[in-house]
Protein backbone atom coordinates (compact mmCIF):
# COMPACT_ATOMS: atom_id res chain seq x y z
CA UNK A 1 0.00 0.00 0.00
CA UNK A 2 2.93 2.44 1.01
CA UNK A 3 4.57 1.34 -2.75
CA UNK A 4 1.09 2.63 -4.79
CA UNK A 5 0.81 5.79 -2.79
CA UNK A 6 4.38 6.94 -3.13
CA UNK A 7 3.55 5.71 -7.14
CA UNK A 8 0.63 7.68 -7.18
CA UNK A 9 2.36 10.86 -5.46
CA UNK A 10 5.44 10.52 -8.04
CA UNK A 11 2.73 9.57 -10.66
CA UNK A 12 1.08 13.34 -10.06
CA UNK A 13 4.35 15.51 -9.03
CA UNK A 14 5.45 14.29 -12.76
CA UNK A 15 2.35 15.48 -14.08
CA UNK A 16 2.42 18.62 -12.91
CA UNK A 17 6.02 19.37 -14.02
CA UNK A 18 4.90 18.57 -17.53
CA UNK A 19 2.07 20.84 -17.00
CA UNK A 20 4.00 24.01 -15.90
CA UNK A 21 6.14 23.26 -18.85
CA UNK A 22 3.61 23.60 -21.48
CA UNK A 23 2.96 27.44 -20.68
CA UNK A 24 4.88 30.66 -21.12
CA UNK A 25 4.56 32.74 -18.38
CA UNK A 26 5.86 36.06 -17.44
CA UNK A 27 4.93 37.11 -13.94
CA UNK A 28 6.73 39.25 -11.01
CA UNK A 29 9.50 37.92 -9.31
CA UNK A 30 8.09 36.70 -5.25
CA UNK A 31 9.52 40.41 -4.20
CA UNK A 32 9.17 43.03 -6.46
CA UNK A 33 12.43 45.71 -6.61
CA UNK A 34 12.03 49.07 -6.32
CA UNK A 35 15.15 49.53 -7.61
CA UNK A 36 15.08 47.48 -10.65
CA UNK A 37 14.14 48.77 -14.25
CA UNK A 38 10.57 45.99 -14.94
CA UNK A 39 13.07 43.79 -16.65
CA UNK A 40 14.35 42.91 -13.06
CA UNK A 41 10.89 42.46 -11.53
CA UNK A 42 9.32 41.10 -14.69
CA UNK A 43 10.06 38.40 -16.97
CA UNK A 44 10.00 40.60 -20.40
CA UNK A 45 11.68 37.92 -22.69
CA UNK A 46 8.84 37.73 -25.03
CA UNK A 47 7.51 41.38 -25.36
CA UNK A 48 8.12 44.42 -27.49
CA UNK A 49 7.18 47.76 -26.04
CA UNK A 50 5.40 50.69 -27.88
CA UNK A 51 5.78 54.07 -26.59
CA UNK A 52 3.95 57.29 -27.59
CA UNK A 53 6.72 58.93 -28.90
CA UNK A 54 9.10 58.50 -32.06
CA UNK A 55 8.50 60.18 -35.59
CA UNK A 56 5.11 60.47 -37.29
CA UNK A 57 3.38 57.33 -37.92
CA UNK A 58 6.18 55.58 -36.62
CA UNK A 59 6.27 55.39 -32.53
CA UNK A 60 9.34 54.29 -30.90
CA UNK A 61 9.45 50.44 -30.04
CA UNK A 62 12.05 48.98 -27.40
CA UNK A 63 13.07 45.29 -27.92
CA UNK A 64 12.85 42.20 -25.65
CA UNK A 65 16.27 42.21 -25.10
CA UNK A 66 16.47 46.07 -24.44
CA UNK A 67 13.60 45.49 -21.72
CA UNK A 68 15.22 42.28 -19.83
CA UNK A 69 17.52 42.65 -16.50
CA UNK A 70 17.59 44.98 -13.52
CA UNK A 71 18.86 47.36 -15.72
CA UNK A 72 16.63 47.50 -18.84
CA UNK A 73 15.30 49.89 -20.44
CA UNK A 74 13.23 52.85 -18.63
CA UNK A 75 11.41 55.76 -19.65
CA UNK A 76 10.25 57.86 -16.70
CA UNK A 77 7.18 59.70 -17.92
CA UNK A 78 5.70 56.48 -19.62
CA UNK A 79 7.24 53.28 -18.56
CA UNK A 80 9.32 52.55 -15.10
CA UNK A 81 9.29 51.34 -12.16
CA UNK A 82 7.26 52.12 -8.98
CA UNK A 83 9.90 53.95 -6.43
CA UNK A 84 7.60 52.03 -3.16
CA UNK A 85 6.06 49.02 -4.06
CA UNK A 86 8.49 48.05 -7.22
CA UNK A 87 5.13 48.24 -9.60
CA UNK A 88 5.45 48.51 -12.95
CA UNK A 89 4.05 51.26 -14.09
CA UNK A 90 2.84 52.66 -17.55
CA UNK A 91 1.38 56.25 -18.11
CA UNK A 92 0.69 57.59 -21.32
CA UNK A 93 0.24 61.86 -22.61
CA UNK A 94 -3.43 62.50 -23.06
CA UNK A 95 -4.79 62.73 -26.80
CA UNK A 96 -2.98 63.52 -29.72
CA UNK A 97 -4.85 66.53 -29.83
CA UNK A 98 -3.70 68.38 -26.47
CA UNK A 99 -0.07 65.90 -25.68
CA UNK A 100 1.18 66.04 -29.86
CA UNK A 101 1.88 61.80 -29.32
CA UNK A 102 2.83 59.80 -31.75
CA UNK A 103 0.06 56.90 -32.90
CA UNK A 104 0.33 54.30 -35.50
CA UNK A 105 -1.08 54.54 -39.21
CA UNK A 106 -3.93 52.92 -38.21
CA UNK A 107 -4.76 54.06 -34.65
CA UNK A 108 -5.49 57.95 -33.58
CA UNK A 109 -5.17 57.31 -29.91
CA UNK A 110 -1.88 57.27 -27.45
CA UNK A 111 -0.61 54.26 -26.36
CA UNK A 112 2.18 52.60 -23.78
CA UNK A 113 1.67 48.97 -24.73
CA UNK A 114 3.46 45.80 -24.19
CA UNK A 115 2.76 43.28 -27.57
CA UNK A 116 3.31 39.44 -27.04
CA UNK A 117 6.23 38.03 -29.38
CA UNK A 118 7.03 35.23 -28.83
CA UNK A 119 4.68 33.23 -29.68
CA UNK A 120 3.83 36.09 -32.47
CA UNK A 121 0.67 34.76 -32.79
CA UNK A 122 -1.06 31.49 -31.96
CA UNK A 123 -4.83 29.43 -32.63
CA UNK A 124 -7.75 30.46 -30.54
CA UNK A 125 -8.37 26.69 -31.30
CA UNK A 126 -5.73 26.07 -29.12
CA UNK A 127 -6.33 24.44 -25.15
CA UNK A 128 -4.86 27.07 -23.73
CA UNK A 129 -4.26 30.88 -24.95
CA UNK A 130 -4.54 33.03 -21.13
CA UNK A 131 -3.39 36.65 -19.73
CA UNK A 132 -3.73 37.00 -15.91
CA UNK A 133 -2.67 40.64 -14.56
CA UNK A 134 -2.81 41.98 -11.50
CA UNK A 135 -3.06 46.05 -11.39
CA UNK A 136 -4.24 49.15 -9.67
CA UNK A 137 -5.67 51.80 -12.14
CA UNK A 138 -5.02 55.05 -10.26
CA UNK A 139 -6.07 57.95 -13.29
CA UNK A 140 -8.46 56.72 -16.31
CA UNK A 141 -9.63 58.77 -18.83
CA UNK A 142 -13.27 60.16 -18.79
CA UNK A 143 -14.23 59.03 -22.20
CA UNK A 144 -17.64 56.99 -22.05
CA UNK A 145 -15.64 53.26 -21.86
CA UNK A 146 -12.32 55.29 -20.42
CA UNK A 147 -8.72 53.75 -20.74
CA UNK A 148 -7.89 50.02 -22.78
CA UNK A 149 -6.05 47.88 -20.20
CA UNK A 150 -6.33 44.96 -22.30
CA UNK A 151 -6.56 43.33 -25.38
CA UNK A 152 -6.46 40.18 -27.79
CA UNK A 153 -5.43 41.52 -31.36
CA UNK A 154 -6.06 39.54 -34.09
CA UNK A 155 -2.53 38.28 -36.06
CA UNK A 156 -1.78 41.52 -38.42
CA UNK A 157 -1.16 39.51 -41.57
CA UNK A 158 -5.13 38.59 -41.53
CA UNK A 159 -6.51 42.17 -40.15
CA UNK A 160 -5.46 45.62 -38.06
CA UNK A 161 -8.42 45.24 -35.51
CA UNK A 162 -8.40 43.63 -32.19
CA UNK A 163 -10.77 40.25 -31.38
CA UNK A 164 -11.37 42.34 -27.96
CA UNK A 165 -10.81 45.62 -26.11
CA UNK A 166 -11.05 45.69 -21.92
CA UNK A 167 -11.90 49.23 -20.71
CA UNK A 168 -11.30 50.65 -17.52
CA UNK A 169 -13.29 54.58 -17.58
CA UNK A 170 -13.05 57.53 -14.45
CA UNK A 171 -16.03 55.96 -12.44
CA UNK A 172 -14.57 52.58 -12.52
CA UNK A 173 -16.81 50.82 -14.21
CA UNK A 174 -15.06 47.95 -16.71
CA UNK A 175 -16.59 46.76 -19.82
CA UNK A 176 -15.08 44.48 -23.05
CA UNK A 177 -16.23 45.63 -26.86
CA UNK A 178 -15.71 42.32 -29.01
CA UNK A 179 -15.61 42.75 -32.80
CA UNK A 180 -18.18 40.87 -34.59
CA UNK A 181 -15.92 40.86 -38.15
CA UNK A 182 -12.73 40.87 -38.99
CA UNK A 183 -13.20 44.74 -40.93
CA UNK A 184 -13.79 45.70 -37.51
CA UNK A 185 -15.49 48.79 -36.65
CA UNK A 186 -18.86 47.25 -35.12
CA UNK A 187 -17.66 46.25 -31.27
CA UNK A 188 -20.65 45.52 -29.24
CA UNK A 189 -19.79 45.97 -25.28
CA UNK A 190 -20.84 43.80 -22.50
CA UNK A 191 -20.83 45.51 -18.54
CA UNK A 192 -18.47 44.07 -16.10
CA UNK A 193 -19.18 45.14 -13.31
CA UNK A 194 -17.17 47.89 -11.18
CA UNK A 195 -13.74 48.24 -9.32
CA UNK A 196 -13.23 51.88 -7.44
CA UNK A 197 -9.85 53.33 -9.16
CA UNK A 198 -6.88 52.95 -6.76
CA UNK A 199 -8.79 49.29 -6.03
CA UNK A 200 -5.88 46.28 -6.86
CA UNK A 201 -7.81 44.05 -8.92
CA UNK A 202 -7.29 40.68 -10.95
CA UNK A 203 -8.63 40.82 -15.02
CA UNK A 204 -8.29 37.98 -17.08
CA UNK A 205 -8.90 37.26 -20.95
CA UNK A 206 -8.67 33.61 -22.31
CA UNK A 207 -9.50 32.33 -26.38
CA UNK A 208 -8.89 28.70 -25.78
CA UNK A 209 -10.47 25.96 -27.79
CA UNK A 210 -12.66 28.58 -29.46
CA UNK A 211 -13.97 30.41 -26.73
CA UNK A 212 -13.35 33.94 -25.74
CA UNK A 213 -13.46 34.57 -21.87
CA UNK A 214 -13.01 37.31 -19.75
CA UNK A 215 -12.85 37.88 -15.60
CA UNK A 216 -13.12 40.49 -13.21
CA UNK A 217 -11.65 38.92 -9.48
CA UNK A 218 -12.46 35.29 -10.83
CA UNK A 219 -15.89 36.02 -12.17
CA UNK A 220 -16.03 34.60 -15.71
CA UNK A 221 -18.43 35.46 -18.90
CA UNK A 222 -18.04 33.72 -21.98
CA UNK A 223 -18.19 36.10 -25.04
CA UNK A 224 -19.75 35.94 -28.40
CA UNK A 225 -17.29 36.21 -31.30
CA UNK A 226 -19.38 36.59 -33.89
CA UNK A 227 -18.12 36.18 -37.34
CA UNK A 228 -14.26 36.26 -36.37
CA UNK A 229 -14.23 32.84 -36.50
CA UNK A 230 -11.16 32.22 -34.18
CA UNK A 231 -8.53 33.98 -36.32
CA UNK A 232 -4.98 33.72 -35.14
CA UNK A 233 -4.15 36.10 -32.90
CA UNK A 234 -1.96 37.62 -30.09
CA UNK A 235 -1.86 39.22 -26.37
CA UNK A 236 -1.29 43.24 -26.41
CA UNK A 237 -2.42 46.08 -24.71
CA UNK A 238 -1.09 44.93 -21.60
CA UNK A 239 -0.55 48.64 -20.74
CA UNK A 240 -2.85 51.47 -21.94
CA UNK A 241 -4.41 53.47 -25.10
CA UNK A 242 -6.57 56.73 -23.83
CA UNK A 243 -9.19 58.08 -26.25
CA UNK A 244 -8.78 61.73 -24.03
CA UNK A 245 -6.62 64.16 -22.78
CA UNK A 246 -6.30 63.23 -19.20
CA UNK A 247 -3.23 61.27 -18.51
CA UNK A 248 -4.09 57.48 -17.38
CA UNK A 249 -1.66 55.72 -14.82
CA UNK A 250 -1.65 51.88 -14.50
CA UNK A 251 0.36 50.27 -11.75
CA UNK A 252 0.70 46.13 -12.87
CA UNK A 253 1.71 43.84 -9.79
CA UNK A 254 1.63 40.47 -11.61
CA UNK A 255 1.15 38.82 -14.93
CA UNK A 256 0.80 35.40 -16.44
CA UNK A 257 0.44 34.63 -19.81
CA UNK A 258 0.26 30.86 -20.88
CA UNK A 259 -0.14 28.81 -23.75
C-alpha cells in the first residue's frame, strides 16, 4: 500500500512538471524591486514595447532584449518602475490633440503597450491561450468606456483590428467591446461590473479551444465572437491606449500569460 501511494504521489508531481512546462509565463519575481528597471521584476523575454513617442506614424518600439535585467530599459514619464512598491508602471500623454503623441497609421489614440512576441501569434483553437494581470488603475480617462487595459489583437497579416478591447473609464466601471468581423469597426460591449480606481484588482482574458473569456476577481463570462471565427491572434495592450486628454496611470503587480 505504502509502494502505490508513493507511485501515485510521483505519478502526479510528474504530471504537474509537464504541465507548468507547457505554458509561457511572465509574472513578477516573489519580491518586487524598487530599484530594478521591470526587466528585473518582470520576466519581459517575449515582449516588445510601444511608446507614444518616435516620428510620425512611426512610434518608438524597445526590444525584448532592451527590456530584460535589472537594468533595462526605462522611460520615466511612460514606462518605469514604482519607487515604493516596485510596480510597474505605464502612463501615457493625453490625446494627440492636447499631448502632440505619436500613434500608428492605423490608430489615432496614445498608447504605452506591451505586444506578445514570442509566440507572435497562436490558434484560438488552441487548449490554452490566457493573460492573468494583476493592477491598480489610479487615473483613467473620462471618455464613455475610459482607458484600454487589455486586449487580444487579431494576427496583423489577416486584419489591423483587435478580437477584444477591456476598458477601464473615471467611475470605474469595466466593460469588453468584441468585434463581430474581422473589418472591424462594429464592437458591441458587454458591462463588467465595477472596481473603485486605486482598487488592486485581478482581469483575465482567455481564447482557448474557441472560446473567448473574460474575468473580473475570478468572475467569468463567456463572449460571443461573432463572425471572427477564431482567427490567429496575439496578447497586447497589456498597458494602456486613452481616447482623451487626461493622462491614465496603471500600476501592474503580476502577470501570467500561458499557452
Amino acid at each position: 500500500m505504502a509502494s502505490f501511494t508513493k507511485n501515485t504521489v510521483l505519478t502526479r508531481l510528474v504530471a504537474s512538471i509537464l504541465l507548468l512546462a507547457s505554458f509561457s509565463c511572465w509574472t513578477a519575481n516573489a519580491q518586487l524591486n524598487p530599484d530594478c528597471a521591470p526587466g528585473g521584476n518582470f520576466d519581459l523575454s517575449v515582449w516588445e514595447l510601444q511608446l507614444p513617442i518616435g516620428s510620425t506614424g512611426s512610434p518608438e518600439t524597445i526590444t525584448s532584449s532592451s527590456l530584460e535585467g535589472c537594468s533595462g530599459f526605462e522611460n520615466f514619464d511612460y514606462f518605469f518602475t514604482e519607487s515604493g512598491d516596485g510596480a510597474l508602471v505605464m502612463k501615457v500623454p493625453g490625446s494627440p490633440a492636447s499631448a502632440g503623441c505619436v500613434t500608428t497609421p492605423n490608430s489615432l489614440h496614445c498608447r504605452t503597450e506591451l505586444r506578445e512576441t514570442n509566440p507572435s501569434s497562436w490558434s484560438p483553437n488552441a487548449a490554452t491561450n490566457r493573460m492573468i494581470v494583476e493592477l491598480v488603475v489610479t487615473v483613467a480617462d473620462d471618455s464613455s468606456r475610459g482607458t484600454v487595459i487589455g486586449q487580444i489583437h487579431i494576427d496583423d497579416s489577416i486584419s489591423s483590428k483587435p478580437v477584444c478591447e477591456l476598458y477601464y473609464n473615471s467611475d470605474g466601471d469595466i466593460s469588453i467591446g468584441v468585434e463581430q468581423t474581422l473589418s472591424g469597426g462594429d464592437e458591441v460591449f458587454t458591462a463588467l461590473g465595477n472596481i473603485p480606481i486605486g482598487t488592486v484588482f485581478t482581469y483575465e482574458l482567455e481564447y482557448s479551444s474557441g472560446l473567448l473569456k473574460v474575468a473580473i476577481n475570478d468572475n467569468f463570462q463567456t463572449l460571443d465572437t461573432f463572425e471572427l471565427d477564431a482567427p490567429d491572434s496575439y496578447f497586447k495592450r497589456l498597458g494602456i491606449i486613452t481616447k482623451d486628454q487626461v493622462l491614465p496611470d496603471i500600476h501592474v503587480f503580476s502577470v501570467t500569460v500561458q499557452h
